[in-house]
Protein backbone atom coordinates (compact mmCIF):
# COMPACT_ATOMS: atom_id res chain seq x y z
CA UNK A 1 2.58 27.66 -21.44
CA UNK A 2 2.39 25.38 -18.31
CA UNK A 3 4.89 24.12 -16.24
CA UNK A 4 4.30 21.33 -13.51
CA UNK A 5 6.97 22.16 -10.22
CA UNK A 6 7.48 19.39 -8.02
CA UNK A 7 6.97 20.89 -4.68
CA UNK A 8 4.71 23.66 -4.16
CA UNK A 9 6.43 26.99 -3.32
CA UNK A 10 6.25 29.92 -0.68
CA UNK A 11 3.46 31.53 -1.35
CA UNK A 12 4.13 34.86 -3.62
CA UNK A 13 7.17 33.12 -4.85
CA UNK A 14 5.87 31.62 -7.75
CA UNK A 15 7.45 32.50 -11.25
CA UNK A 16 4.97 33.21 -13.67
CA UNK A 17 6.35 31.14 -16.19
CA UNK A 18 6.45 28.10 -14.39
CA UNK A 19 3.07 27.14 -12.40
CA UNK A 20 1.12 24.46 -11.53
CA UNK A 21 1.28 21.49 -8.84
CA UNK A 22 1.71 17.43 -8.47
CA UNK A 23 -1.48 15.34 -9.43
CA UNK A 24 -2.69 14.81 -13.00
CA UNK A 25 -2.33 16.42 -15.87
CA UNK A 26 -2.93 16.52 -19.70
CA UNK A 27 0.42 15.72 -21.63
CA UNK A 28 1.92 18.78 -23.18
CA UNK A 29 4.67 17.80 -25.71
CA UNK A 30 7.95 19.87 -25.46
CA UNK A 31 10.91 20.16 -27.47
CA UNK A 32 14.00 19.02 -25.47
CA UNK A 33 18.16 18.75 -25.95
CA UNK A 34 19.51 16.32 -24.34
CA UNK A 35 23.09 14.85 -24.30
CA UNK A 36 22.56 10.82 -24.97
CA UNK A 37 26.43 9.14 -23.76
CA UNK A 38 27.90 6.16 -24.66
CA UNK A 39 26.06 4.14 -22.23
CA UNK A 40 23.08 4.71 -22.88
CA UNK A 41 21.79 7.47 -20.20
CA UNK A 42 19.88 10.55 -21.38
CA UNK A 43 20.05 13.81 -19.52
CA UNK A 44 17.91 16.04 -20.60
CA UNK A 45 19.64 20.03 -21.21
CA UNK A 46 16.71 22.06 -21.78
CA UNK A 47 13.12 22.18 -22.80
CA UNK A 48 11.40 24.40 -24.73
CA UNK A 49 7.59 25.02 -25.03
CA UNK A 50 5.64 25.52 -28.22
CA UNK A 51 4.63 28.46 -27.52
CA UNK A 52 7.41 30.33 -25.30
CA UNK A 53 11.12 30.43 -24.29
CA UNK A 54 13.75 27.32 -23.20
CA UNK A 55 14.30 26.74 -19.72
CA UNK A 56 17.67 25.93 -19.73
CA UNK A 57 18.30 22.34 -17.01
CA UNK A 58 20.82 23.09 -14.10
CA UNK A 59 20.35 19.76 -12.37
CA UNK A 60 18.73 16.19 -12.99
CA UNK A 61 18.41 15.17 -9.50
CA UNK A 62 16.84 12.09 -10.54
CA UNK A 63 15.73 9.54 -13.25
CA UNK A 64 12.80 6.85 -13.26
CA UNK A 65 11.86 4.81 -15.73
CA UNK A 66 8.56 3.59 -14.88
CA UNK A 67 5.24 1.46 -16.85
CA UNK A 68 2.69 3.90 -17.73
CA UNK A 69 -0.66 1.63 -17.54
CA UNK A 70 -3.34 4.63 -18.79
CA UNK A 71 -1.12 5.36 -21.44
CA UNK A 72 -0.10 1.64 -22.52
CA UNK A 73 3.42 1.89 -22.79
CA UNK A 74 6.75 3.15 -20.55
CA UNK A 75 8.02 6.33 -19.78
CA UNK A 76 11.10 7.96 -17.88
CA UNK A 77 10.68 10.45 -15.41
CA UNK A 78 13.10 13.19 -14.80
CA UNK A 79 12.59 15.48 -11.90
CA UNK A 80 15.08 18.45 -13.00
CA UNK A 81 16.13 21.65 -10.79
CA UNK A 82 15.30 24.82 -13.47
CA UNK A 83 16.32 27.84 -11.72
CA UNK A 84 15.37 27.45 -8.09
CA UNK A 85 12.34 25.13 -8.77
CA UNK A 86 12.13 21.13 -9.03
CA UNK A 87 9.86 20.19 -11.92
CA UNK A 88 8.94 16.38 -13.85
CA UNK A 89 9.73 15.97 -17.77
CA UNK A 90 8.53 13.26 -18.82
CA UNK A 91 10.60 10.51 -21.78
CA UNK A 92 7.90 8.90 -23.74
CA UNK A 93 9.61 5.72 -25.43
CA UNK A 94 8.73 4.94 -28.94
CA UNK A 95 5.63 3.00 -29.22
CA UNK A 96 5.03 0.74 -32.54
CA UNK A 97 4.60 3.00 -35.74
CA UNK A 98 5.63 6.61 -33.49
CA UNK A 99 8.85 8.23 -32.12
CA UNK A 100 9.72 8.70 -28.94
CA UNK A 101 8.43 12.31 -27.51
CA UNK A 102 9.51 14.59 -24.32
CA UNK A 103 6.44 16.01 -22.58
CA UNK A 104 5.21 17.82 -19.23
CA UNK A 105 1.95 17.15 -17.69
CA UNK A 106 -0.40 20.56 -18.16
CA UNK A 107 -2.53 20.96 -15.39
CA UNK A 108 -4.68 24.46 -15.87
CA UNK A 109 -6.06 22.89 -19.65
């Protein structure tokens, strides 16, 4: 389990859980909740890993929605405080024929 933090920490401070740094990355799918209001806006409450525990969301400190050329389509980027860490979760929207899909970018596969 990989999870991409948005600034890189102290040194030594690192939770083992979460790892890994900005720059590229394969896309690893997650499970999320989020709460979807009237309006329209997602916020994303937690995301879960195939292969571990939730992370439960304490803060969406931002929300871009932004063309994703490599990957032919659009996508909304969260950066969300989880614990004492900013991290990116990614909202893949539904491309012809698929659903849309939550993911992380894995950077140590």
């Amino acid at each position: 389990m990989v999870f991409r933090e948005r600034k890189n920490p102290e040194p030594g401070t690192r939770s083992p859980e979460l790892k890994g740094g900005r720059g590229m990355g394969r896309r690893e799918y997650v499970s999320v909740v989020a709460d979807y209001a009237p309006d329209g806006t997602v916020m994303p409450v937690s995301v879960r890993f195939a292969d571990g525990p939730a992370f439960g969301v304490d803060r969406v400190i931002s929300a871009i929605h932004m063309s994703s050329t490599k990957q032919n389509g659009e996508e909304t980027r969260y950066s969300v405080r989880i614990g004492d860490r900013e991290h990116d979760i990614f909202f893949e929207d539904a491309r012809e024929g698929e659903q849309p899909r939550w993911f992380v970018l894995d950077v140590d596969k």
